[in-house]
PDB file of N, CA and C in Angstrom:
ATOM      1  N   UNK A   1    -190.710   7.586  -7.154  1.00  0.00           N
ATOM      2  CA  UNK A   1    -189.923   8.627  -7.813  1.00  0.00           C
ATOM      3  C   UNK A   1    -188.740   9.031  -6.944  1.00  0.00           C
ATOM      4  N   UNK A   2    -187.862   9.238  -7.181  1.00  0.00           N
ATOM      5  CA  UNK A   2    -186.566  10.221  -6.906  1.00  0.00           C
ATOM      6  C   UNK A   2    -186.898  11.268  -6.192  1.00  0.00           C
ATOM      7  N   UNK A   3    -185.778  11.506  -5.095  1.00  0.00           N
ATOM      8  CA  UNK A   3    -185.602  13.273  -4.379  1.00  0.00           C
ATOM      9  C   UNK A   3    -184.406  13.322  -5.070  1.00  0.00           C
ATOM     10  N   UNK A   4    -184.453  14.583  -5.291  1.00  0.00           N
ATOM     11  CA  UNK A   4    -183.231  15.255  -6.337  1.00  0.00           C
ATOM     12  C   UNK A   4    -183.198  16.652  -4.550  1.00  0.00           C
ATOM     13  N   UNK A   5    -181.823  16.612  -3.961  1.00  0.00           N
ATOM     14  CA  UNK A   5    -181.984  17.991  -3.146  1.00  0.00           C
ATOM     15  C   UNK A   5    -180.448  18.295  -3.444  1.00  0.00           C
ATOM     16  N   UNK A   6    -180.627  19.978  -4.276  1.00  0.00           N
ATOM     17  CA  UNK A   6    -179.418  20.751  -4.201  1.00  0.00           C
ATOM     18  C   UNK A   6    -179.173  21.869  -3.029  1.00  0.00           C
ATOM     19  N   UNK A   7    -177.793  21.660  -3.287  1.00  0.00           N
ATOM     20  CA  UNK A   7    -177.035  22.915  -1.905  1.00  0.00           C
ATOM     21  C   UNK A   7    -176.847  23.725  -2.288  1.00  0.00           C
ATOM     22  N   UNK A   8    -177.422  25.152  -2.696  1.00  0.00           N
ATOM     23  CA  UNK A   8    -176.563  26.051  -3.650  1.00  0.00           C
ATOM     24  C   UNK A   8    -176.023  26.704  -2.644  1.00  0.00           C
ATOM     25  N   UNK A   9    -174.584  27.573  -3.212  1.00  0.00           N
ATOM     26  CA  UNK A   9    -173.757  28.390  -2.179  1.00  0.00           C
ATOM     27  C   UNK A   9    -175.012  29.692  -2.032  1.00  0.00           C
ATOM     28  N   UNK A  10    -174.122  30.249  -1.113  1.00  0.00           N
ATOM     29  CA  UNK A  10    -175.126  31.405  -0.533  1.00  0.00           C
ATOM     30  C   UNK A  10    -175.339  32.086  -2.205  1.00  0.00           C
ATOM     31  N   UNK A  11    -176.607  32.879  -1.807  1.00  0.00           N
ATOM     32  CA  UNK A  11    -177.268  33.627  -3.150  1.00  0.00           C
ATOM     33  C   UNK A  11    -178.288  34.616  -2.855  1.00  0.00           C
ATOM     34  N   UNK A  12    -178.635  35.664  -3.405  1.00  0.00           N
ATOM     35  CA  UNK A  12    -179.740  36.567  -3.084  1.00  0.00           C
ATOM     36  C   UNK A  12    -181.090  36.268  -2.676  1.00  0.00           C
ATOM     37  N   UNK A  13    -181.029  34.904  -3.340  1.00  0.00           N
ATOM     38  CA  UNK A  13    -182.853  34.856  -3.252  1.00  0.00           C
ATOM     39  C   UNK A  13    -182.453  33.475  -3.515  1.00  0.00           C
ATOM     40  N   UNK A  14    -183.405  32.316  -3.068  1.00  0.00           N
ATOM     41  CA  UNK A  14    -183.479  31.235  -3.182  1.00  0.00           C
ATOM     42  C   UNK A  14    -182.934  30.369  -4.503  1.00  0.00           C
ATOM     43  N   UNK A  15    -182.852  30.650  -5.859  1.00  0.00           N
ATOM     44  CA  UNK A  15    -182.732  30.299  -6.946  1.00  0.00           C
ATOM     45  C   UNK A  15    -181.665  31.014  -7.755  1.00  0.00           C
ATOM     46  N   UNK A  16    -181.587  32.323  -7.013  1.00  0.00           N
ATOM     47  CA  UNK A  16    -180.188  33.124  -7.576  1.00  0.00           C
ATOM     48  C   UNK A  16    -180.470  33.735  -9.171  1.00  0.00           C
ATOM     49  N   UNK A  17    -181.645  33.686  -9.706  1.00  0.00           N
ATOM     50  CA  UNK A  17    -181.632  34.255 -10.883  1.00  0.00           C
ATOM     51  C   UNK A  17    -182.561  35.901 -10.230  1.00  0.00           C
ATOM     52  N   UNK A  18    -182.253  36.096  -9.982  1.00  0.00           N
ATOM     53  CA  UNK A  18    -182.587  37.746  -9.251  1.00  0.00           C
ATOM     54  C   UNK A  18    -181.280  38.849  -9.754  1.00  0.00           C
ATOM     55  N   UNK A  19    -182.184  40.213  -9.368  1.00  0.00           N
ATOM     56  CA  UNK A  19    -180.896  41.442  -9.943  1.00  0.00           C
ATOM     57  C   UNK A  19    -181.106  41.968 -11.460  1.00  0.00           C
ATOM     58  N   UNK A  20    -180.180  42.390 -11.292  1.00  0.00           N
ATOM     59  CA  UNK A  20    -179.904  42.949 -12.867  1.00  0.00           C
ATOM     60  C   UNK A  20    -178.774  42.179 -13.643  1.00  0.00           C
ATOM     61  N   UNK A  21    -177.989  41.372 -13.085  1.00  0.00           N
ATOM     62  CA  UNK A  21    -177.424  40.423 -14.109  1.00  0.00           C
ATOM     63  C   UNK A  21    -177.683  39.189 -13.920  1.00  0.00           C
ATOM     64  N   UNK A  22    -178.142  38.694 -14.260  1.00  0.00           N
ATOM     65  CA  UNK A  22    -178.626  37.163 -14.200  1.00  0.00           C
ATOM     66  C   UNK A  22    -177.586  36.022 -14.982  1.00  0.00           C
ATOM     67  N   UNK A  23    -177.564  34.948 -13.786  1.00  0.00           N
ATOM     68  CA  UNK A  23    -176.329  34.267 -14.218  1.00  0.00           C
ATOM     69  C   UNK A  23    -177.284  33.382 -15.524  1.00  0.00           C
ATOM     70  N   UNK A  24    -177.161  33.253 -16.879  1.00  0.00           N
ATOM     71  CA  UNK A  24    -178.142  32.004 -17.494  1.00  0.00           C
ATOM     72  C   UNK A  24    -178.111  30.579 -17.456  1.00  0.00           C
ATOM     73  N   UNK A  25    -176.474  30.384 -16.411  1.00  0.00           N
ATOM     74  CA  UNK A  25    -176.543  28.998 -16.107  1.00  0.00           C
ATOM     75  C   UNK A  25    -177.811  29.325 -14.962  1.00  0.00           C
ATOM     76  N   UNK A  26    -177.601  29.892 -13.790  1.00  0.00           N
ATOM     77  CA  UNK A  26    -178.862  29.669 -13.421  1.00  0.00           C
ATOM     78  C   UNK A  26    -180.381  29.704 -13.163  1.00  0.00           C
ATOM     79  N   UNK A  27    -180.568  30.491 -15.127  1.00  0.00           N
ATOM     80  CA  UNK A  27    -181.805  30.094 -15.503  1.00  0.00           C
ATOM     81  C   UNK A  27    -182.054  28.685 -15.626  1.00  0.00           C
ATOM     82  N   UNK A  28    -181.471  27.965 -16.461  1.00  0.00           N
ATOM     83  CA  UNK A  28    -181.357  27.171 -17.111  1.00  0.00           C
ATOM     84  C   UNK A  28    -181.710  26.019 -16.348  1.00  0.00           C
ATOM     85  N   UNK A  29    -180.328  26.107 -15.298  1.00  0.00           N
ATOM     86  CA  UNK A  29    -180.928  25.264 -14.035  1.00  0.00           C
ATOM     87  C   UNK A  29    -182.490  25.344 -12.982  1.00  0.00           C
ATOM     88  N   UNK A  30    -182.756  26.303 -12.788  1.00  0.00           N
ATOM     89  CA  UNK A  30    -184.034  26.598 -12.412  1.00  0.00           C
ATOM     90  C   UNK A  30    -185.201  26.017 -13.044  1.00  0.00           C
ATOM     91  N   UNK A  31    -184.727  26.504 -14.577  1.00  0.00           N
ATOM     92  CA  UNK A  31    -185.781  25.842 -15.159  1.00  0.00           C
ATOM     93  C   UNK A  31    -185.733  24.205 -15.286  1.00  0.00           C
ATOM     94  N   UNK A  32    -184.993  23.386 -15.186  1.00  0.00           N
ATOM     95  CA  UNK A  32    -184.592  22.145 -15.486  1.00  0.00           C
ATOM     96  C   UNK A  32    -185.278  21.678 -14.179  1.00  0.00           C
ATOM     97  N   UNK A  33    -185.383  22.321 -13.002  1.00  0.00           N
ATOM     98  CA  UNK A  33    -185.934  21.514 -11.712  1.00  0.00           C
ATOM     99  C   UNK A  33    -187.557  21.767 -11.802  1.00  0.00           C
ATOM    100  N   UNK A  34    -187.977  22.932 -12.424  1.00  0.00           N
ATOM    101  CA  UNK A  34    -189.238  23.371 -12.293  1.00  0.00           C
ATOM    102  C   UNK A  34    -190.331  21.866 -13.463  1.00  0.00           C
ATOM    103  N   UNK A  35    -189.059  21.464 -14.602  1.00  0.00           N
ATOM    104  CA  UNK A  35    -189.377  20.585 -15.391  1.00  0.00           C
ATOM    105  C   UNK A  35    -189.125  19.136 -14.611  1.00  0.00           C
ATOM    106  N   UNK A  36    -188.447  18.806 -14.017  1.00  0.00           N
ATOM    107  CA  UNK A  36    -188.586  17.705 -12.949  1.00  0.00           C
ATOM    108  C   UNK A  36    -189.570  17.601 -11.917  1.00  0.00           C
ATOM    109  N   UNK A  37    -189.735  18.508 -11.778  1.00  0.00           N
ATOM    110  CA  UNK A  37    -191.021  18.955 -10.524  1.00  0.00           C
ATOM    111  C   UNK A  37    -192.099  18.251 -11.280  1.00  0.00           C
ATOM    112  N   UNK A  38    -192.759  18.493 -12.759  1.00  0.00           N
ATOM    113  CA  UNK A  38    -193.287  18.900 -13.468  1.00  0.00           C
ATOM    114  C   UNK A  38    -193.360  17.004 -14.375  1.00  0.00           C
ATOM    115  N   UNK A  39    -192.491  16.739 -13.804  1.00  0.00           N
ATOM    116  CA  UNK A  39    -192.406  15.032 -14.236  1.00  0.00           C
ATOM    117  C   UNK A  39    -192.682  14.024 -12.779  1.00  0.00           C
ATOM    118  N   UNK A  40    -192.692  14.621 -12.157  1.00  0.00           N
ATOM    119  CA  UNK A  40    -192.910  13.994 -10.552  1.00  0.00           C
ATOM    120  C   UNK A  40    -191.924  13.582  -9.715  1.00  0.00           C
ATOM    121  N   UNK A  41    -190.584  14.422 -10.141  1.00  0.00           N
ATOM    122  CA  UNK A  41    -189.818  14.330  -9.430  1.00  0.00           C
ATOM    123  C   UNK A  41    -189.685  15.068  -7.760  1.00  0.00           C
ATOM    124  N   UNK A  42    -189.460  14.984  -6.889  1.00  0.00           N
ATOM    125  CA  UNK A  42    -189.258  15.526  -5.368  1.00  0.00           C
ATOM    126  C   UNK A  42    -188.166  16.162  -5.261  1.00  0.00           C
ATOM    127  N   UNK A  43    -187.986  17.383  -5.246  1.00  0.00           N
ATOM    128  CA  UNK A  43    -186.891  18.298  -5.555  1.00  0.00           C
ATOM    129  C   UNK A  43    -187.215  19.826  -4.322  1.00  0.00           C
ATOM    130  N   UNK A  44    -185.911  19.645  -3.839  1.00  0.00           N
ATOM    131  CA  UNK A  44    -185.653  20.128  -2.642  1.00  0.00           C
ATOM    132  C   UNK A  44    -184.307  20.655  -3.184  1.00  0.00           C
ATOM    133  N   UNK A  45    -184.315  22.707  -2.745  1.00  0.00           N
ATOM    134  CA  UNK A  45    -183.364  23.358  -2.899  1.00  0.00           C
ATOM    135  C   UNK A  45    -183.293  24.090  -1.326  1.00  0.00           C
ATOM    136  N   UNK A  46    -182.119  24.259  -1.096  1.00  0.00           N
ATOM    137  CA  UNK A  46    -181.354  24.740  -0.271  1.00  0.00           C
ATOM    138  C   UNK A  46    -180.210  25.658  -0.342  1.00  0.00           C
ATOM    139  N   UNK A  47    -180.159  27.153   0.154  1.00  0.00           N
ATOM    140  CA  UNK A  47    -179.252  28.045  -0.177  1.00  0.00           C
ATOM    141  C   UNK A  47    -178.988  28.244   1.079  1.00  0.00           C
ATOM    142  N   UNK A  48    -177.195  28.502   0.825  1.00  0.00           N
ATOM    143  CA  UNK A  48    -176.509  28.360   2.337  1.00  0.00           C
ATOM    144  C   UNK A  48    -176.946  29.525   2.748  1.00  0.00           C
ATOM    145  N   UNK A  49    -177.499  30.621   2.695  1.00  0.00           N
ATOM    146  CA  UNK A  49    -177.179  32.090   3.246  1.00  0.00           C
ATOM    147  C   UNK A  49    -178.634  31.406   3.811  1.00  0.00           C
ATOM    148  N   UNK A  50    -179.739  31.314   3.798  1.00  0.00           N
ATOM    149  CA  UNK A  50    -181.163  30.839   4.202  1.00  0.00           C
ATOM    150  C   UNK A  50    -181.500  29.566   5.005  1.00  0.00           C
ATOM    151  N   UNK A  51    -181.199  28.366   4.406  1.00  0.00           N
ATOM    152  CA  UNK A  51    -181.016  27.157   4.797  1.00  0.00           C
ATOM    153  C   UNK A  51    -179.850  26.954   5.391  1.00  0.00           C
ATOM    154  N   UNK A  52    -178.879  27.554   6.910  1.00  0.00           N
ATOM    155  CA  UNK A  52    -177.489  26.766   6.827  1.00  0.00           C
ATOM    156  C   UNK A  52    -177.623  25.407   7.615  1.00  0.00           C
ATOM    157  N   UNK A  53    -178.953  25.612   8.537  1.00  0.00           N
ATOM    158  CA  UNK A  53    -178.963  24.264   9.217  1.00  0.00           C
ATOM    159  C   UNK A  53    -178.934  22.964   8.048  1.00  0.00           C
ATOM    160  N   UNK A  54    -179.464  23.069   7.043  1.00  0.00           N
ATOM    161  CA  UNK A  54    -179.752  21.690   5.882  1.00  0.00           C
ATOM    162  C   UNK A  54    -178.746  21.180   5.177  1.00  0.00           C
ATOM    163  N   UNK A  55    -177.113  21.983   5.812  1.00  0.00           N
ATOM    164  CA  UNK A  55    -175.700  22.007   4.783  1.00  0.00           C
ATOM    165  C   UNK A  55    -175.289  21.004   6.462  1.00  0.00           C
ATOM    166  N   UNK A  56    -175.459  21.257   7.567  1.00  0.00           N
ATOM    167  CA  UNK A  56    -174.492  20.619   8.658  1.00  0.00           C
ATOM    168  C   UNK A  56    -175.675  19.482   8.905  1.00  0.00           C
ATOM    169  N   UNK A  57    -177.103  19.383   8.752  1.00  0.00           N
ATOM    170  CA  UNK A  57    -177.514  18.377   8.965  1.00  0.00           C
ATOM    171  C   UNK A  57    -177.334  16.826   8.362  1.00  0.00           C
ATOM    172  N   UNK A  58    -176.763  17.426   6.977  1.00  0.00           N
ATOM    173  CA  UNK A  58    -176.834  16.314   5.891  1.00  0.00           C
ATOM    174  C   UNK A  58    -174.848  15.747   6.020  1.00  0.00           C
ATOM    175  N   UNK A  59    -174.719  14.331   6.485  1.00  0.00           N
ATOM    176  CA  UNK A  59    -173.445  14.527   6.680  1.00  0.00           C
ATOM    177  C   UNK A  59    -172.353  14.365   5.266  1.00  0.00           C
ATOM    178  N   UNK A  60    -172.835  14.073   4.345  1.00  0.00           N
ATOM    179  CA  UNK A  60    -172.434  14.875   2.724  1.00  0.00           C
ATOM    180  C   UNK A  60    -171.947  15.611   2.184  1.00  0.00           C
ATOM    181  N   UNK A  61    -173.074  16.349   2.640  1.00  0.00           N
ATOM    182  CA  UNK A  61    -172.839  18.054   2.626  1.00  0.00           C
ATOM    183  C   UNK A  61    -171.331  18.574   3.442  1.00  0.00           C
ATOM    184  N   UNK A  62    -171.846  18.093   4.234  1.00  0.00           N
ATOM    185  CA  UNK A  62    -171.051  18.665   5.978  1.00  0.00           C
ATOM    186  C   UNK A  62    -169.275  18.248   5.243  1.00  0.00           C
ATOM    187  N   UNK A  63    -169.314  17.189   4.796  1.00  0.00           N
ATOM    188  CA  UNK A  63    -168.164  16.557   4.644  1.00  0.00           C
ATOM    189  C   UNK A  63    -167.474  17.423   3.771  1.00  0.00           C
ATOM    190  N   UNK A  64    -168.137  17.352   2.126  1.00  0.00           N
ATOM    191  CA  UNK A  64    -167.267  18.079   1.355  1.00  0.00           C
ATOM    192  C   UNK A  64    -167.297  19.641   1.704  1.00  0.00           C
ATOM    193  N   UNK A  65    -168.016  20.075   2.539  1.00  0.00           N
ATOM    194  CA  UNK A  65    -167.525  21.811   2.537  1.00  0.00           C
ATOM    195  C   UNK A  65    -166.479  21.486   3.346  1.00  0.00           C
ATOM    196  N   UNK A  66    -166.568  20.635   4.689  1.00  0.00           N
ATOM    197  CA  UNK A  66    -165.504  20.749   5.208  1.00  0.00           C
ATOM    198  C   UNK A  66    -164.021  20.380   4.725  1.00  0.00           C
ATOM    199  N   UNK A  67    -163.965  19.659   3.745  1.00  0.00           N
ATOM    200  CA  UNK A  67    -162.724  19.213   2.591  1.00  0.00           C
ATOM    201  C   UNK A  67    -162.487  20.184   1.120  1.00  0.00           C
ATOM    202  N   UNK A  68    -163.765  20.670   0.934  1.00  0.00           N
ATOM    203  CA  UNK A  68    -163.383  21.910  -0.440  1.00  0.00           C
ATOM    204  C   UNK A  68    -164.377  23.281   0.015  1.00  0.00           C
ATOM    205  N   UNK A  69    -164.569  23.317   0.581  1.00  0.00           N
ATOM    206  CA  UNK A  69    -165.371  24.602   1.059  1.00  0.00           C
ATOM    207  C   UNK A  69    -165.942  24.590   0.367  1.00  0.00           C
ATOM    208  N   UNK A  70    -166.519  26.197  -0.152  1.00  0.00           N
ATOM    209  CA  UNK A  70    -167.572  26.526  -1.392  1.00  0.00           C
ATOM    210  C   UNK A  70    -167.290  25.774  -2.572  1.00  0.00           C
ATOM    211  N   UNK A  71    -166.547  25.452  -2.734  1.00  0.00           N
ATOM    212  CA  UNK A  71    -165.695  24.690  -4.488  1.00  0.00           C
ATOM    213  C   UNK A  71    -166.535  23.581  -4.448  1.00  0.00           C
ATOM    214  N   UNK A  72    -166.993  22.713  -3.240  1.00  0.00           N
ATOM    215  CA  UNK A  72    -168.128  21.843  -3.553  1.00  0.00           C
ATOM    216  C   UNK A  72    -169.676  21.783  -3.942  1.00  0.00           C
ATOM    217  N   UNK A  73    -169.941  23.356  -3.825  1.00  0.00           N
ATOM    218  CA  UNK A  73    -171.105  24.071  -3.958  1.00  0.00           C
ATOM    219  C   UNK A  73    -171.390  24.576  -5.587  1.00  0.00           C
ATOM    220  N   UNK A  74    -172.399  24.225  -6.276  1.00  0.00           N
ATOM    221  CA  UNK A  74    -173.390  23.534  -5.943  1.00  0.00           C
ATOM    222  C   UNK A  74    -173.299  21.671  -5.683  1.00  0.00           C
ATOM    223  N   UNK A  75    -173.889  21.069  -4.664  1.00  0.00           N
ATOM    224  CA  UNK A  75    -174.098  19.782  -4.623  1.00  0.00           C
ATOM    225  C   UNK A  75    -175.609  19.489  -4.911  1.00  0.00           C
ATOM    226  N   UNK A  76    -175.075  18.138  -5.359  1.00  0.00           N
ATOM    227  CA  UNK A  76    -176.899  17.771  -6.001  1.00  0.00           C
ATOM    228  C   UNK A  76    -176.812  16.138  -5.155  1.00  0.00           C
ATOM    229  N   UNK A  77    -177.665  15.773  -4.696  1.00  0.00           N
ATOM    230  CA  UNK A  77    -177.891  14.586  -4.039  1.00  0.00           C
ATOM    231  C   UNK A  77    -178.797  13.928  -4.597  1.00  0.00           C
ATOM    232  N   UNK A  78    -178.767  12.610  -5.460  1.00  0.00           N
ATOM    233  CA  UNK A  78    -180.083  11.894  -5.609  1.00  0.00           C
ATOM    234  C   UNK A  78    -180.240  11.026  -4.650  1.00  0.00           C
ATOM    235  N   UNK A  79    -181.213  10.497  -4.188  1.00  0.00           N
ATOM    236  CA  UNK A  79    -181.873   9.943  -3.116  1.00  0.00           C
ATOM    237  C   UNK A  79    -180.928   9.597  -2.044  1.00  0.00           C
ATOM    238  N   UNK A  80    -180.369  10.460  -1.705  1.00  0.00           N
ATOM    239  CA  UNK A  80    -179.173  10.452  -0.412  1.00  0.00           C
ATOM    240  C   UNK A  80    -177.702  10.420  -1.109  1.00  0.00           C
ATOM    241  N   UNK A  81    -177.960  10.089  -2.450  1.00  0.00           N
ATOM    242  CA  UNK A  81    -176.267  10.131  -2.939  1.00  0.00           C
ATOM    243  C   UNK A  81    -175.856  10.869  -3.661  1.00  0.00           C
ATOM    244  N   UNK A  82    -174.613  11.972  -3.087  1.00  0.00           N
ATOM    245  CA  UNK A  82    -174.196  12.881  -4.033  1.00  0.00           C
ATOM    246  C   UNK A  82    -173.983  12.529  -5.825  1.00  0.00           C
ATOM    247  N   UNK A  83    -173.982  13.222  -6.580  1.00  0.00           N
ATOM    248  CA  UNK A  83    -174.173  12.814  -7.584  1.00  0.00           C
ATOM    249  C   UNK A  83    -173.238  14.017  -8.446  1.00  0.00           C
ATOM    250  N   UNK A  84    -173.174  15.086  -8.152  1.00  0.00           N
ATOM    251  CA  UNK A  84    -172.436  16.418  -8.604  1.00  0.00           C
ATOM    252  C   UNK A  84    -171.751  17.702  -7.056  1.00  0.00           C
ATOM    253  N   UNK A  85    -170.617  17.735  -7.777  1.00  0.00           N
ATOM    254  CA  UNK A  85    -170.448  18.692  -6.760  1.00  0.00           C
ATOM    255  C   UNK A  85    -169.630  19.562  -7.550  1.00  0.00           C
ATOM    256  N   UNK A  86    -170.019  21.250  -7.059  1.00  0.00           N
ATOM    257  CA  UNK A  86    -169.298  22.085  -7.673  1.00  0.00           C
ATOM    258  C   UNK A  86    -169.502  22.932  -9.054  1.00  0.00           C
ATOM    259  N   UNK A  87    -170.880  22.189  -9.335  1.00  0.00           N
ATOM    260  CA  UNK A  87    -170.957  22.746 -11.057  1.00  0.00           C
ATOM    261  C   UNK A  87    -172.622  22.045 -10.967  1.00  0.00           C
ATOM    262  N   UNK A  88    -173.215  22.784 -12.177  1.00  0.00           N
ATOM    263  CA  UNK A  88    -174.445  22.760 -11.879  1.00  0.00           C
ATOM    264  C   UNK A  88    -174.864  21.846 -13.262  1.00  0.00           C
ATOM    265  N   UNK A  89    -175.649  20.681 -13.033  1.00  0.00           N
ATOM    266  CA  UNK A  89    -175.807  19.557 -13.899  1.00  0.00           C
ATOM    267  C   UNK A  89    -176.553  19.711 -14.657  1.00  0.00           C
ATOM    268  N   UNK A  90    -176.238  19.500 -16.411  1.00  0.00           N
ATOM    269  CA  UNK A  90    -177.409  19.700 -17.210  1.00  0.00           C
ATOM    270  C   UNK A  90    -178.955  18.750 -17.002  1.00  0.00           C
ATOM    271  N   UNK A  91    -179.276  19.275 -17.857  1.00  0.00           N
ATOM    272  CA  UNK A  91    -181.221  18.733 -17.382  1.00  0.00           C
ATOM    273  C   UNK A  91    -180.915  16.976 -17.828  1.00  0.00           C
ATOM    274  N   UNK A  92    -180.143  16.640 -18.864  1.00  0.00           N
ATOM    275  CA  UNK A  92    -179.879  15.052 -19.399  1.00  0.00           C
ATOM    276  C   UNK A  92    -179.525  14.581 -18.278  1.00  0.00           C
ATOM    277  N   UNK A  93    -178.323  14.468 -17.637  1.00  0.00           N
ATOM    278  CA  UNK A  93    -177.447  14.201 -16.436  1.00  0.00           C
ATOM    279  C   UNK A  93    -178.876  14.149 -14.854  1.00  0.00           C
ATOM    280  N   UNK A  94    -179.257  15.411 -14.810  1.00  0.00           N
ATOM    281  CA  UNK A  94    -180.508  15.305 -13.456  1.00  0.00           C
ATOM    282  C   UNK A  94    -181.446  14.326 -14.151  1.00  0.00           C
ATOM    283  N   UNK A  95    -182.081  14.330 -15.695  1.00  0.00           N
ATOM    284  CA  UNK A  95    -183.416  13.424 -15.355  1.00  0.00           C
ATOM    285  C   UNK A  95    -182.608  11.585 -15.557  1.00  0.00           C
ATOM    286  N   UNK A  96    -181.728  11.419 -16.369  1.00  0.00           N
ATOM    287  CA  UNK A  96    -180.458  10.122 -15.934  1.00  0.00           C
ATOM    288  C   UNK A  96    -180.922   9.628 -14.822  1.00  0.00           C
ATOM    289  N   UNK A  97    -180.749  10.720 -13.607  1.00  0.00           N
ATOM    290  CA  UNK A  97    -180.364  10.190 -12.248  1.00  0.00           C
ATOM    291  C   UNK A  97    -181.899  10.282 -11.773  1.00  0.00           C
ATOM    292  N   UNK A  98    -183.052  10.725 -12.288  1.00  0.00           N
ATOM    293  CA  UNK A  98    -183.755  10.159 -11.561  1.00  0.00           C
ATOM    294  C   UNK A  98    -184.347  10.031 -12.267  1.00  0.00           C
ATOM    295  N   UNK A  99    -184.444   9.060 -13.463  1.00  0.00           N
ATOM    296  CA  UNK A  99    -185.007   7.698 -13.839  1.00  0.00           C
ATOM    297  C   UNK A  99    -186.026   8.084 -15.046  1.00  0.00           C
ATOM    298  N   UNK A 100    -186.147   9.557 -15.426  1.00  0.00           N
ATOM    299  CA  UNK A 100    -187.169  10.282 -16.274  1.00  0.00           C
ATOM    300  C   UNK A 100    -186.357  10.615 -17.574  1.00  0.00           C
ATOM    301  N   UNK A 101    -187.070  10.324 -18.594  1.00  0.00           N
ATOM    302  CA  UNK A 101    -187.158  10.589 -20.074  1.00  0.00           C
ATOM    303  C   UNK A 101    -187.334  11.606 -20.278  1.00  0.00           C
ATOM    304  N   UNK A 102    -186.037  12.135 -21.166  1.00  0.00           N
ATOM    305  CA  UNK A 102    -185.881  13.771 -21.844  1.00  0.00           C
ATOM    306  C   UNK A 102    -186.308  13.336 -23.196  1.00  0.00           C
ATOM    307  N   UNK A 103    -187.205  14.410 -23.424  1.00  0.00           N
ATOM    308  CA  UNK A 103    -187.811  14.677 -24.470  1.00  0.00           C
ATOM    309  C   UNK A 103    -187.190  15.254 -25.593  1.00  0.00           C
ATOM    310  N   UNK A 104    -186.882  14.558 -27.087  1.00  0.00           N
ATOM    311  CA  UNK A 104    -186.238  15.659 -27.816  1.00  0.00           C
ATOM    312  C   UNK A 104    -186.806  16.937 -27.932  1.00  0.00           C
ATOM    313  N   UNK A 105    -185.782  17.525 -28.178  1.00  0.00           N
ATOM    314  CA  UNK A 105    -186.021  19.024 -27.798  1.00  0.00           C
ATOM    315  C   UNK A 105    -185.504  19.828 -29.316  1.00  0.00           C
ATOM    316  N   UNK A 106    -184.954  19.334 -30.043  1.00  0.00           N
ATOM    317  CA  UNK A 106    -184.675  19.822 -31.385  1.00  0.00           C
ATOM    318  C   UNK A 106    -185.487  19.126 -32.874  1.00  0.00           C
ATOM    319  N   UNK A 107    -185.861  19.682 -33.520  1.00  0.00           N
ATOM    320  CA  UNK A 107    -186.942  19.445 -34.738  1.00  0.00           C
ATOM    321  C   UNK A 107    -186.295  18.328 -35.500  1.00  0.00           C
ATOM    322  N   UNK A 108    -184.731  18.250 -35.526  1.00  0.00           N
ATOM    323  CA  UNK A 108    -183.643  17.055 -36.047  1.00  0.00           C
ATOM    324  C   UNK A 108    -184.145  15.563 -34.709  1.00  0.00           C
ATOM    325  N   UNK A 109    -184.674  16.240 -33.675  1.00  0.00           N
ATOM    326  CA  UNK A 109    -184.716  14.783 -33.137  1.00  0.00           C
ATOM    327  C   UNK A 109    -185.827  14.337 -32.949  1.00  0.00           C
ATOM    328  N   UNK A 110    -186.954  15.457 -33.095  1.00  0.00           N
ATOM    329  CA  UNK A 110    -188.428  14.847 -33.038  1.00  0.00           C
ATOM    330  C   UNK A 110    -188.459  14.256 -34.358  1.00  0.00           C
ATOM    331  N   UNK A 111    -187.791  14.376 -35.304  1.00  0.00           N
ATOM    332  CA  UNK A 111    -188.152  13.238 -36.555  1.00  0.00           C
ATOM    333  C   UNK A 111    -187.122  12.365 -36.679  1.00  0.00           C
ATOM    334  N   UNK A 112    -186.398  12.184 -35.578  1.00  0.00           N
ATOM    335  CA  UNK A 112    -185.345  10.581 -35.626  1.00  0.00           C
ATOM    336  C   UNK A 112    -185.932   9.622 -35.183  1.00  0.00           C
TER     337      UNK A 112
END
């Protein structure tokens, strides 16, 4: 199976859906890894304010902050290779890249 590991920019709490306004892109995303997890994918998150050693260890990482700063944040790496930077990838696009079948999800596609 696939390691899927994202960089998110700094955030309150590990996943960033905390507070009183909640961003729903990053429900959405949260939930999309908890469903990869959940398919046997290896999924590793990292937030710069918590994790900063895991942004200068990875030389990827290291590279594009040092060429776009935060603007490269969020990065998503599949098995060592960036794959997104800057914007947070729908659940089609993450299970694509690591090799897992999305399930229709609308009543028009469970009967196609």
């Amino acid at each position: 199976m696939s390691t899927i590991r994202v960089f998110d920019p700094a955030m309150c709490c590990s996943t960033g859906i905390c507070g009183p306004a909640i961003d729903p892109q990053l429900a959405r995303f949260a939930a999309d890894l908890r469903w990869l997890k959940s398919q046997g994918v290896s999924v590793e998150r990292f937030n710069l304010s918590r994790h900063p050693a895991a942004f200068v260890e990875d030389a990827a990482v290291k590279a594009a902050l040092e060429s776009r700063g935060q603007a490269s944040l969020p990065l998503v790496e599949v098995d060592g290779d960036v794959k997104s930077s800057g914007m947070y990838p729908s659940r089609d696009a993450l299970a694509e890249w690591a090799g897992v079948a999305v399930p229709p999800s609308t009543p028009e596609e469970l009967n196609s």
